[in-house]
C-alpha atoms as a PDB file:
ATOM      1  CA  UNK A   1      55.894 -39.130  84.954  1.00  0.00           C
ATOM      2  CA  UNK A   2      53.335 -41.858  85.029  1.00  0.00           C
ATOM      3  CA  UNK A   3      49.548 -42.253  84.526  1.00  0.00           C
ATOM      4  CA  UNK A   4      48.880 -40.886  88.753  1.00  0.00           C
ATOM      5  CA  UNK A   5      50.304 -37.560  87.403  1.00  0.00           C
ATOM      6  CA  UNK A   6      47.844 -37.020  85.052  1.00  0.00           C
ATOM      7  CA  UNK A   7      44.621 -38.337  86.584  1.00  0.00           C
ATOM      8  CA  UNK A   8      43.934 -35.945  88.562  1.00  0.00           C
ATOM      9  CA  UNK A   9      44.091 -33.465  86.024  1.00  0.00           C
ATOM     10  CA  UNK A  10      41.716 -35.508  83.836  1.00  0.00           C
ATOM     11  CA  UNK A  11      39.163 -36.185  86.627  1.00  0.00           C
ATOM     12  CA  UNK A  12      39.160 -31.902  86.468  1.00  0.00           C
ATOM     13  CA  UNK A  13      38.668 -31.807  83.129  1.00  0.00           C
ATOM     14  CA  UNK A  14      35.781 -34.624  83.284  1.00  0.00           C
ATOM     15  CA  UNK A  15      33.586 -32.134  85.785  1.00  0.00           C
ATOM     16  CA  UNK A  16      34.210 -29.123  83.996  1.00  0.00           C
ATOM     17  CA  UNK A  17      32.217 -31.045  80.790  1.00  0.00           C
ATOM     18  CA  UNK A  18      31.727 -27.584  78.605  1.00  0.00           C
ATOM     19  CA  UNK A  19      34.163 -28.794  76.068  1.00  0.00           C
ATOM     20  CA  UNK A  20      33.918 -31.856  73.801  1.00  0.00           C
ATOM     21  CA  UNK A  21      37.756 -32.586  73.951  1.00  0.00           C
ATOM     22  CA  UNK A  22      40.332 -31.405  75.727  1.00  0.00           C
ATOM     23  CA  UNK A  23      44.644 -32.540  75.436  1.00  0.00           C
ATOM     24  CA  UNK A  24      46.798 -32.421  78.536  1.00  0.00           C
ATOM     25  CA  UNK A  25      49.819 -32.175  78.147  1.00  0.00           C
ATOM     26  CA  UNK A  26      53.157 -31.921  80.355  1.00  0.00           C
ATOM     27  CA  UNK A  27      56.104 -31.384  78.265  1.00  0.00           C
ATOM     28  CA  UNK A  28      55.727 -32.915  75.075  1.00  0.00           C
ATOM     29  CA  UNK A  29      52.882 -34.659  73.013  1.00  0.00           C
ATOM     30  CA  UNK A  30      52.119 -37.916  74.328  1.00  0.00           C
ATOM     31  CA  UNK A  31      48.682 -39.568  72.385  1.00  0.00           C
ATOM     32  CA  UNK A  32      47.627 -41.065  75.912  1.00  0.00           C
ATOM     33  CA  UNK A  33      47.102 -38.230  77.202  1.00  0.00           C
ATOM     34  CA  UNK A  34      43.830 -37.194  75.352  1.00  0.00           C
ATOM     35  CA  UNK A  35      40.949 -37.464  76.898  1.00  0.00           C
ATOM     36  CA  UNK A  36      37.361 -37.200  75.339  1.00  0.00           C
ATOM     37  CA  UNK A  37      34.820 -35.521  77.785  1.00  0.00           C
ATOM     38  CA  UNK A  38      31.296 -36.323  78.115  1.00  0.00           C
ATOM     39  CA  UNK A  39      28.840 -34.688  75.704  1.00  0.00           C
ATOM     40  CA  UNK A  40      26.954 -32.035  76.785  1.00  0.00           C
ATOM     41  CA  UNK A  41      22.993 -32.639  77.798  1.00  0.00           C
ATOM     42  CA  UNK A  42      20.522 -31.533  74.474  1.00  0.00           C
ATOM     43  CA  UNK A  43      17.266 -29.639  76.194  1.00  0.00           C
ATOM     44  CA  UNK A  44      14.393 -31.257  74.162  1.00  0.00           C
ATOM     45  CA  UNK A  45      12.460 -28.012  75.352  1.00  0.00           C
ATOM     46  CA  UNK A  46      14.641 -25.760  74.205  1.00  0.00           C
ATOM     47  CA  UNK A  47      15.464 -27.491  71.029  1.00  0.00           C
ATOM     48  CA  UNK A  48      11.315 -28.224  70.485  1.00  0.00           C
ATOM     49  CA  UNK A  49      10.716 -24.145  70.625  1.00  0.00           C
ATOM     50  CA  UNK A  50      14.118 -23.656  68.564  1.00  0.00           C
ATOM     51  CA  UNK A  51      12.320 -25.555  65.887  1.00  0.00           C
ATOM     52  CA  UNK A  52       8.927 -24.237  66.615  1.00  0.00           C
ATOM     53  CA  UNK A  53      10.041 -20.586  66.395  1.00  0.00           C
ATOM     54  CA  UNK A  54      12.223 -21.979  63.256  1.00  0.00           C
ATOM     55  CA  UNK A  55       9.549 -23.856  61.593  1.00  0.00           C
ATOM     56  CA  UNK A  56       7.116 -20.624  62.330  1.00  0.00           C
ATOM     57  CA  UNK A  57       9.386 -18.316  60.254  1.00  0.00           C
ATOM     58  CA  UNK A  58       9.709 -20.454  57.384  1.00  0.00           C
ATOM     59  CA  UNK A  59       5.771 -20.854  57.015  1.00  0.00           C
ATOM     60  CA  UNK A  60       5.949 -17.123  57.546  1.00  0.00           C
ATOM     61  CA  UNK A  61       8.407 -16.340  54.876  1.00  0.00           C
ATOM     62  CA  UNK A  62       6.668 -18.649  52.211  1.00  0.00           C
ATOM     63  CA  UNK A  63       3.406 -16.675  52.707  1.00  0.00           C
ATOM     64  CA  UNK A  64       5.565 -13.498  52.471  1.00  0.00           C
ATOM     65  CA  UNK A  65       6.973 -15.259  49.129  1.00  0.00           C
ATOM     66  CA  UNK A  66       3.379 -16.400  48.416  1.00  0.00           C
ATOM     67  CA  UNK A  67       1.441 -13.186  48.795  1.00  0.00           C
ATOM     68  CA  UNK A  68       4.739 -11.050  47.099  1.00  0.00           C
ATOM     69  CA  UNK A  69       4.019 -13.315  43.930  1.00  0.00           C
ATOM     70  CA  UNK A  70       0.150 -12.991  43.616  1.00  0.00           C
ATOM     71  CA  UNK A  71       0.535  -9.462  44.132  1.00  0.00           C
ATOM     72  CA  UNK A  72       3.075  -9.114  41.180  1.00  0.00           C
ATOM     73  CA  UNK A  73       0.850 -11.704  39.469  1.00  0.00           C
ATOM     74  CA  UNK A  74      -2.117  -9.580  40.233  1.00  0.00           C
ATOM     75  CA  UNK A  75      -0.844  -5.812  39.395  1.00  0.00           C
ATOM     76  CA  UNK A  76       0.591  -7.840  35.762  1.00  0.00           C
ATOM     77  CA  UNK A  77      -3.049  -9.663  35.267  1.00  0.00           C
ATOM     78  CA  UNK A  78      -4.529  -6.136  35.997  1.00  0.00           C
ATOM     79  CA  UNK A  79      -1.939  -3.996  33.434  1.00  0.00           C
ATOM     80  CA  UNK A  80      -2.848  -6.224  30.626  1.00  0.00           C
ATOM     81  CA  UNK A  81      -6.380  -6.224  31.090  1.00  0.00           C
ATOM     82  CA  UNK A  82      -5.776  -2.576  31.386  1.00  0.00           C
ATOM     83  CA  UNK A  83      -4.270  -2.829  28.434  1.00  0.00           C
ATOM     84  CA  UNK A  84      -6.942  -5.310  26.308  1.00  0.00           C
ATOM     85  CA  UNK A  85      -9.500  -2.419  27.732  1.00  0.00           C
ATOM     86  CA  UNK A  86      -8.385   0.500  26.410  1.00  0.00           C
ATOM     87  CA  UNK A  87      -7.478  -1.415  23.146  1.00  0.00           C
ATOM     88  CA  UNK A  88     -11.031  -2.361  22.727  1.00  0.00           C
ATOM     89  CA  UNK A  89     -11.855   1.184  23.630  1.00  0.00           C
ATOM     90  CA  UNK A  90      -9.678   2.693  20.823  1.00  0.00           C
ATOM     91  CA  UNK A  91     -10.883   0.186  18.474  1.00  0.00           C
ATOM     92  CA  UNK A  92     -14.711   0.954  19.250  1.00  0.00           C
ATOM     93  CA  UNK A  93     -13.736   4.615  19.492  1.00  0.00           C
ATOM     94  CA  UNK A  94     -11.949   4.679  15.822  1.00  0.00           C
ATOM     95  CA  UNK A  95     -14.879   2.793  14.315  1.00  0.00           C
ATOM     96  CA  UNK A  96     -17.190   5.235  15.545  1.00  0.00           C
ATOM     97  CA  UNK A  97     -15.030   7.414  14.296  1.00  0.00           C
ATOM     98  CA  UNK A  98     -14.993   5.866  11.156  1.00  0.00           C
ATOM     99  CA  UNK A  99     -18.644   5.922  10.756  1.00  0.00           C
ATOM    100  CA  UNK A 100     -19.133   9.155  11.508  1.00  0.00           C
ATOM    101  CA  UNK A 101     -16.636  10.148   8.577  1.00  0.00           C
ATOM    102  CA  UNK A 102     -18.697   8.022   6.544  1.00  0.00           C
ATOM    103  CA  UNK A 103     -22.001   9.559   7.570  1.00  0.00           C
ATOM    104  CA  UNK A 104     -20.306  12.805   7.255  1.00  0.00           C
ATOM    105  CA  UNK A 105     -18.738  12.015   3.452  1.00  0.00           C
ATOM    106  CA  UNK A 106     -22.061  10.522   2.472  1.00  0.00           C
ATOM    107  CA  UNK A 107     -24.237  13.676   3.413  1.00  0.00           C
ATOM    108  CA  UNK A 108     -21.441  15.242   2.210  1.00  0.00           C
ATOM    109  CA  UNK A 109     -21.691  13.755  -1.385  1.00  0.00           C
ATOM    110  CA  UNK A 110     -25.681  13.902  -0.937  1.00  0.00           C
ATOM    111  CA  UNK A 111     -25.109  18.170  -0.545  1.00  0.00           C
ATOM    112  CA  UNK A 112     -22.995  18.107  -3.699  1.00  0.00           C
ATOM    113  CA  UNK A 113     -24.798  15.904  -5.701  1.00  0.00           C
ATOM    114  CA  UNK A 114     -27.863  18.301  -4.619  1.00  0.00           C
ATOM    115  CA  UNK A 115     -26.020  21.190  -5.279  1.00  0.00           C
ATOM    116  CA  UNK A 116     -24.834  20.611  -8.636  1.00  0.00           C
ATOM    117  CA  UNK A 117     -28.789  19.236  -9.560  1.00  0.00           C
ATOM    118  CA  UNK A 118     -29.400  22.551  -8.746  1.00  0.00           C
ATOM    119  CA  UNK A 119     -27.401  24.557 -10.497  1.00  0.00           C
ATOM    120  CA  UNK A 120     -27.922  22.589 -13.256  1.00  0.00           C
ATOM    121  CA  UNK A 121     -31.533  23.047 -13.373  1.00  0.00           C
ATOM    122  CA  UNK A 122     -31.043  26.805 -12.767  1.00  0.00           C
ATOM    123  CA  UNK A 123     -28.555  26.766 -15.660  1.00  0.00           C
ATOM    124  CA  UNK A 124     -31.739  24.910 -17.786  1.00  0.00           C
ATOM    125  CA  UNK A 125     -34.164  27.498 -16.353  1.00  0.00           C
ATOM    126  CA  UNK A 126     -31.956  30.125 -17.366  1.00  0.00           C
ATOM    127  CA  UNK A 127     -31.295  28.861 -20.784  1.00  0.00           C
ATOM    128  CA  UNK A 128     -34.482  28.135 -21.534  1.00  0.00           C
ATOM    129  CA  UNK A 129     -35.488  31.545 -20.376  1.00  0.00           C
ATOM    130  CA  UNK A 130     -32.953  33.516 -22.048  1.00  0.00           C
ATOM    131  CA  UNK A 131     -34.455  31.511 -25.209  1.00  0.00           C
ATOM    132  CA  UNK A 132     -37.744  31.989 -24.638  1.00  0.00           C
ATOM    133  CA  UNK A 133     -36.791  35.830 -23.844  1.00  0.00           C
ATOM    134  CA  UNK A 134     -35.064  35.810 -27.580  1.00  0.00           C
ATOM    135  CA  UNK A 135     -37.914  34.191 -28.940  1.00  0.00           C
ATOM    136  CA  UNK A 136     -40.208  36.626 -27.906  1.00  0.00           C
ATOM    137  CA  UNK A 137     -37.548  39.358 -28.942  1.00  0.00           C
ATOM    138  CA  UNK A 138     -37.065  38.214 -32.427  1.00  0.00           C
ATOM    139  CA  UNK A 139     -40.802  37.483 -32.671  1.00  0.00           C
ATOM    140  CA  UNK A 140     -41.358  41.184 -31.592  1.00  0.00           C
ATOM    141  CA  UNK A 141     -38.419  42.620 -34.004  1.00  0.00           C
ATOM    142  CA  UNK A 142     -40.023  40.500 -36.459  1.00  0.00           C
ATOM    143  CA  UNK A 143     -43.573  41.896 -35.968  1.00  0.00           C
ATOM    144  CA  UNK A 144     -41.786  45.682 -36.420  1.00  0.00           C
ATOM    145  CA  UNK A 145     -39.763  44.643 -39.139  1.00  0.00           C
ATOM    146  CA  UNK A 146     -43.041  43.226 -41.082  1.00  0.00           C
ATOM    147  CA  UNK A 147     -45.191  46.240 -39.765  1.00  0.00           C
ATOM    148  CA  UNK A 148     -42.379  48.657 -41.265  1.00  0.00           C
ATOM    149  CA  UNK A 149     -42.473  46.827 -44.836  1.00  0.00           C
ATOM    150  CA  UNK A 150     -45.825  47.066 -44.900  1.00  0.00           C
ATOM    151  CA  UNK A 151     -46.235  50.826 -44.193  1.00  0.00           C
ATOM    152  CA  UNK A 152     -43.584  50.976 -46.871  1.00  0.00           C
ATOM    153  CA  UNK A 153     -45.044  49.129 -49.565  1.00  0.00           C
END
């Protein structure tokens, strides 16, 4: 079994060309015997819009990526000025709150203050009337008690 055997079998295998390798063998392993077919044609075209289409979904994913993160980054920029908002509300709201309970103690405290002035000028008034009402009793009890010692006497 010489080389004429095989060639013709290696000429096949030459103009078939879909695989990169191919190992003919008779009846046992014999390391002549490989043969190393041609490489296969690359199609620039096809290759050019492989990498086109390729290069197109990458850009496309990284403005998916892009946009995903300024959105997030967006919605958590908007929650904590949200947030700083109604904080400043609650703080203007409690110290308008707070000022109003201070109005409100102060008239408050103005009412009682007035209130007590009052009743302690009625409590004069009163006291000073009651006295001037004794005063003006006794004076007339005194007037009958000196009118009745001198019809006595």
């Amino acid at each position: 079994m010489g080389k004429m055997a095989s060639l013709p079998l290696v000429t096949c295998i030459q103009k078939f060309g879909s695989s990169r390798a191919a190992i003919t063998r008779r009846s046992t392993w014999n390391s002549r015997l490989f043969v190393a077919s041609t490489p296969r044609p690359i199609h620039a075209s096809s290759s050019r819009q492989e990498a086109s289409a390729a290069t197109e979904a990458i850009k496309q994913g990284a403005n998916e990526t892009k946009k995903t993160g300024e959105t997030i980054n967006d919605k958590a920029f908007s929650a904590a000025e949200h947030v700083t908002q109604k904080t400043k509300d609650i703080a203007g709201k409690v110290s308008e709150t707070a000022k109003d309970v201070t109005e409100k103690a102060k008239h408050t405290t103005e009412e009682v203050w007035g209130t007590a002035k009052d009743t302690a000028q009625k409590a004069k008034d009163s006291m000073l009337g009651k006295a001037e009402q004794s005063k003006e009793s006794i004076k007339e009890k005194a007037e009958i008690v000196k009118e009745n010692m001198n019809t006595k006497n």
